[in-house]
Protein backbone atom coordinates (compact mmCIF):
# COMPACT_ATOMS: atom_id res chain seq x y z
CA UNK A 1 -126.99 231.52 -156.66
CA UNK A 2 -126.65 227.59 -156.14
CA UNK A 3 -128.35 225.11 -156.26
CA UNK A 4 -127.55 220.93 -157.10
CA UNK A 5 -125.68 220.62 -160.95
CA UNK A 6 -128.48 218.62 -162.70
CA UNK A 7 -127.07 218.89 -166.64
CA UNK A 8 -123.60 219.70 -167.67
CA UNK A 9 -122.20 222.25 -169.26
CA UNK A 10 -121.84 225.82 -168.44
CA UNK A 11 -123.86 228.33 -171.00
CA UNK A 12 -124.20 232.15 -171.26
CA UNK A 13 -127.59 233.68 -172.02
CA UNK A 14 -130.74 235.46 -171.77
CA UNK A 15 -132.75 234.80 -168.69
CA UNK A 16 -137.12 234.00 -169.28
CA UNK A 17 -138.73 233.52 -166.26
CA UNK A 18 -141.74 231.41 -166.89
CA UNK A 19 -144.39 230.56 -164.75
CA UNK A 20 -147.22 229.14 -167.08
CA UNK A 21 -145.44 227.10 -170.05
CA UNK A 22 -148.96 228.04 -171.48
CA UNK A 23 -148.60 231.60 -171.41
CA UNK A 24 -145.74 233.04 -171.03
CA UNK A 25 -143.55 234.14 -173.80
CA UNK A 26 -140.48 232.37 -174.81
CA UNK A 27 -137.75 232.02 -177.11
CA UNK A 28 -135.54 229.85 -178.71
CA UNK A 29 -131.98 229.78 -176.80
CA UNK A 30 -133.47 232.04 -173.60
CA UNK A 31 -132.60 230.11 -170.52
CA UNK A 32 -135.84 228.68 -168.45
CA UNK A 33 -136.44 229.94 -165.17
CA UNK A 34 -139.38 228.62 -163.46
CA UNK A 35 -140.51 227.53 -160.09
CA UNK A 36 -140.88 223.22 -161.14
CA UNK A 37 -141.63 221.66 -163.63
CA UNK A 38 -144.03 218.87 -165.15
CA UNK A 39 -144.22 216.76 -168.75
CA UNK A 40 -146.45 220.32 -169.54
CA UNK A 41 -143.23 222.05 -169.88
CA UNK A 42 -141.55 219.84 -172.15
CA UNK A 43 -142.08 221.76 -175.05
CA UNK A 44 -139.88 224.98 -173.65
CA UNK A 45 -137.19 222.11 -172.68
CA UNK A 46 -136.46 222.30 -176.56
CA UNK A 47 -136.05 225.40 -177.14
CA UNK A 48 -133.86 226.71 -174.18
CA UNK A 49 -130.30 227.15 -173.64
CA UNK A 50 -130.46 225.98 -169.73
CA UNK A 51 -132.24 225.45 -167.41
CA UNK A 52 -133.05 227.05 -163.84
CA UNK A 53 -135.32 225.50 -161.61
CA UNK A 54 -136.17 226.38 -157.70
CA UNK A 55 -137.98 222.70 -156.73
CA UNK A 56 -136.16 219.49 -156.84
CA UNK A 57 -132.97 217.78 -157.06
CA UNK A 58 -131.25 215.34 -159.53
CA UNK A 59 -133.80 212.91 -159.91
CA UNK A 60 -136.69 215.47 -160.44
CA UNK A 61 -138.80 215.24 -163.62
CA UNK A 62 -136.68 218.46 -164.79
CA UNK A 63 -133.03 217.87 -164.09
CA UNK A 64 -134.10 214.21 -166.43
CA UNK A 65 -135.38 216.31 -169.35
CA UNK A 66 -132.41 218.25 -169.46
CA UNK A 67 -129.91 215.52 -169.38
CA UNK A 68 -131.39 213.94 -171.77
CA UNK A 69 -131.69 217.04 -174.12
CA UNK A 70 -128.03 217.98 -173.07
CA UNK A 71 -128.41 221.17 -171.91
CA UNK A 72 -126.80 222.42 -168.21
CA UNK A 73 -129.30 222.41 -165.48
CA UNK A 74 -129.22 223.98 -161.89
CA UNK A 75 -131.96 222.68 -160.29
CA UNK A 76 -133.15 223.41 -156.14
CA UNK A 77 -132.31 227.09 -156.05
CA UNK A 78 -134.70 227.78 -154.11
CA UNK A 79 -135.52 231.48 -155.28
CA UNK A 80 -134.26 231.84 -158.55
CA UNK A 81 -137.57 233.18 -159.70
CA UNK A 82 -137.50 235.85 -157.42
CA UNK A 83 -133.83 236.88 -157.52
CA UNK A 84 -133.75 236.31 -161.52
CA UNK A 85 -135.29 238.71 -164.26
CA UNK A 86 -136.41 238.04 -167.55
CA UNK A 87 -133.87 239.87 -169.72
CA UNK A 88 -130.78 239.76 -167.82
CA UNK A 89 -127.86 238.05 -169.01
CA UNK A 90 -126.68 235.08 -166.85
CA UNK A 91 -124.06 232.09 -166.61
CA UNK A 92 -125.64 228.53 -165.61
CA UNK A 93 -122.84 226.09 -164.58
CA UNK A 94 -125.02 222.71 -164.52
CA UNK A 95 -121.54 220.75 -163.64
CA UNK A 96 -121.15 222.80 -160.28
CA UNK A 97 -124.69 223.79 -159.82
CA UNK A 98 -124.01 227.64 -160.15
CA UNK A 99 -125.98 230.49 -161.97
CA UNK A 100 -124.16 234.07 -161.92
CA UNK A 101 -125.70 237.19 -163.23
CA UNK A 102 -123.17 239.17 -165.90
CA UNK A 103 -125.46 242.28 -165.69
């Protein structure tokens, strides 16, 4: 899956797909999947890995928070929420805007 590199750095992980920041289950050092994202999800922005996000490009609220935090990014997937599963293990390439699944 691509989408626009928003955070360097490529990571290996466990996927979460979130899609309340209120509700869903997370953990530390899961990579974020969600739909978009808001100043409400800033707290998961800490704990994760990486981030994948379907909505937005480089400038989005998202692709910010994780440069900042230093973590890789791929933001403007499109459908990584649909195509990704919480649990599997994935690769996020935020330098070339890649995410691979390794299972």
């Amino acid at each position: 899956m691509t989408g626009a590199g928003a955070g360097g750095g490529v990571i290996e992980g466990t996927a979460r797909v979130v899609v309340d920041p209120d509700e869903d289950p997370f953990e530390p050092d899961e990579v974020l999947v969600c739909r978009f994202t808001d100043p409400g999800w800033a707290p998961l922005f800490g704990l994760a890995a990486a981030v994948v996000i379907d909505v937005g490009g480089a400038a989005s609220h998202g692709a910010v928070v994780a440069r900042e935090l230093g973590i890789p990014c791929v933001i403007g997937t499109g459908n990584g929420t649909r195509v990704l599963r919480s649990g599997q293990r994935i690769r996020v390439d935020g330098g070339r805007g890649v995410v691979t699944v390794l299972d």
